[in-house]
C-alpha atoms as a PDB file:
ATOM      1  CA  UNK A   1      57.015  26.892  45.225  1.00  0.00           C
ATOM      2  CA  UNK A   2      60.416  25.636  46.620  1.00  0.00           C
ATOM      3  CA  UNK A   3      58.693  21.978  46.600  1.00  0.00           C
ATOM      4  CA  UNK A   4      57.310  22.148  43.456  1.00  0.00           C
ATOM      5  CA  UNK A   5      60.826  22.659  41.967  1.00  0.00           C
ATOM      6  CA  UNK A   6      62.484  20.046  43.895  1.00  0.00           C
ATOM      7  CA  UNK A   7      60.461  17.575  42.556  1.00  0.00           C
ATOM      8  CA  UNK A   8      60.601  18.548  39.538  1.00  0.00           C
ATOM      9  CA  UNK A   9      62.823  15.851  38.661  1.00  0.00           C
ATOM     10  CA  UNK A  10      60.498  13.566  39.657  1.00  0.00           C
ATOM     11  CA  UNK A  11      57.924  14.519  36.935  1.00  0.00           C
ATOM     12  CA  UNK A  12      60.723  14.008  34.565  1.00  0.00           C
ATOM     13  CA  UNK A  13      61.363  10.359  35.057  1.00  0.00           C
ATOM     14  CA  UNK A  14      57.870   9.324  35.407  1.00  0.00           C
ATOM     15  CA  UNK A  15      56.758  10.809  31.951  1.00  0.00           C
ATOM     16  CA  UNK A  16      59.721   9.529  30.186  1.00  0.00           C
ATOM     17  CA  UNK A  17      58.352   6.363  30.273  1.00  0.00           C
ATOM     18  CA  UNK A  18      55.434   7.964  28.106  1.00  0.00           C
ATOM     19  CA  UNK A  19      56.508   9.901  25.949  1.00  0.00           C
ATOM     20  CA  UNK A  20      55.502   7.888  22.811  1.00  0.00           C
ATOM     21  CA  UNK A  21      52.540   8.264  24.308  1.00  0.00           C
ATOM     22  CA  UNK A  22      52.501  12.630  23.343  1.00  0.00           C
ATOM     23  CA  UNK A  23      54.235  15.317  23.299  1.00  0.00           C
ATOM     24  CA  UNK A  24      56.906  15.865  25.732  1.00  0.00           C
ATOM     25  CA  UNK A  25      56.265  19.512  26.768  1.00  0.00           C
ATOM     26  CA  UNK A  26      52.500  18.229  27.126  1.00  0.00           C
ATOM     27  CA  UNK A  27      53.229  15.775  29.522  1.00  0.00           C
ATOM     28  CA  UNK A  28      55.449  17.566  31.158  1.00  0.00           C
ATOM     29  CA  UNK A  29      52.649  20.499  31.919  1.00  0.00           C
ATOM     30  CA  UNK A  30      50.114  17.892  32.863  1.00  0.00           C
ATOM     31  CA  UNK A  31      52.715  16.412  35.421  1.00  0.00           C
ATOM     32  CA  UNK A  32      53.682  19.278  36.943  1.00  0.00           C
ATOM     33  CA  UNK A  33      49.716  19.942  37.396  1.00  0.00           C
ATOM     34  CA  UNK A  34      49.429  16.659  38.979  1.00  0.00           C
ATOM     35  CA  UNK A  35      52.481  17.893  41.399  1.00  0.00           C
ATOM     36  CA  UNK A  36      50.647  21.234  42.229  1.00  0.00           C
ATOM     37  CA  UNK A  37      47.452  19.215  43.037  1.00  0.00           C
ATOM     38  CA  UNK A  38      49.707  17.086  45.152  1.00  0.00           C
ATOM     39  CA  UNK A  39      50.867  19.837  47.312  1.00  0.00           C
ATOM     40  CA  UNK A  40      47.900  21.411  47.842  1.00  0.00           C
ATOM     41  CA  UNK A  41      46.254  18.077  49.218  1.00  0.00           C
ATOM     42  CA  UNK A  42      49.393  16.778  51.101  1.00  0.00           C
ATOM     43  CA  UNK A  43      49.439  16.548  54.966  1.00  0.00           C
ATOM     44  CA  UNK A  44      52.469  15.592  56.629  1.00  0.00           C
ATOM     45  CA  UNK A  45      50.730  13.153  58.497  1.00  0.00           C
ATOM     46  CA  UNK A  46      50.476  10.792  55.260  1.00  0.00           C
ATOM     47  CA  UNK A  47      52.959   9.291  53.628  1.00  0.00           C
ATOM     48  CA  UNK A  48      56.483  10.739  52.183  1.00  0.00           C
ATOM     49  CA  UNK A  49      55.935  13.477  49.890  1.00  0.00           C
ATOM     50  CA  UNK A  50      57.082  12.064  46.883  1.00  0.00           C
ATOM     51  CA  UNK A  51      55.025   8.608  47.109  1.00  0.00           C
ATOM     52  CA  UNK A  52      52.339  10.692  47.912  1.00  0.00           C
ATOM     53  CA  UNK A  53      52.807  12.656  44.716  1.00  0.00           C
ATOM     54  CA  UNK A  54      54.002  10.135  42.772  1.00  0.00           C
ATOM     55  CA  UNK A  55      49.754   9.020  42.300  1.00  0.00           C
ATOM     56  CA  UNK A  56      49.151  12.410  41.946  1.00  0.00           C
ATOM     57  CA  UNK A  57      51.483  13.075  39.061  1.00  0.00           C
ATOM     58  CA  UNK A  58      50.850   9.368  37.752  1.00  0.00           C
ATOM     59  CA  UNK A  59      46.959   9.771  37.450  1.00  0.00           C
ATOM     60  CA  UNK A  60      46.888  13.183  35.693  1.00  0.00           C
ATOM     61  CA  UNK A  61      49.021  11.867  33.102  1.00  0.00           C
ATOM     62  CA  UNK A  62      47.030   8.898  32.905  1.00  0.00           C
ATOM     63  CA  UNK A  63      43.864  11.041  32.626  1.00  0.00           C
ATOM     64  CA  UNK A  64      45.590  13.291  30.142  1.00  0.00           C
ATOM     65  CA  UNK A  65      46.566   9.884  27.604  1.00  0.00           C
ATOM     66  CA  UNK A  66      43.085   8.401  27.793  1.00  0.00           C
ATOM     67  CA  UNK A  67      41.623  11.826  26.861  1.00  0.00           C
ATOM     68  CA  UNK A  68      43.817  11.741  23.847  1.00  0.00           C
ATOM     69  CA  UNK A  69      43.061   8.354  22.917  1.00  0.00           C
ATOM     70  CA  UNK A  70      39.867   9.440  22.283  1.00  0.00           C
END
């Protein structure tokens, strides 16, 4: 949980590049889903954390615009 929340801020800036894109609050919950899924899967053996989530975050919202698109 303590992870989650400090990156946190890191959700923020990537979906502020998309918010024309939806809703704010939408994107927001689908980033933070994309951060959950990225600390489930993270070993510490891989890359820095936040690289490593960055895809993780990054691809959800992705997934989440093109879904909307229609």
């Amino acid at each position: 949980m303590d992870t989650i929340l400090q990156y946190e801020n890191l959700v923020r800036s990537i979906i502020s590049k998309y918010t024309y894109y939806g809703d704010y609050e939408d994107l927001y919950q689908v980033g933070m889903m994309g951060l959950v899924k990225a600390c489930k899967n993270y070993k510490e053996s891989t890359a820095k954390f936040s690289t490593y989530a960055y895809t993780y975050i990054y691809g959800e919202i992705y997934t989440y615009i093109n879904n909307q698109r229609g």
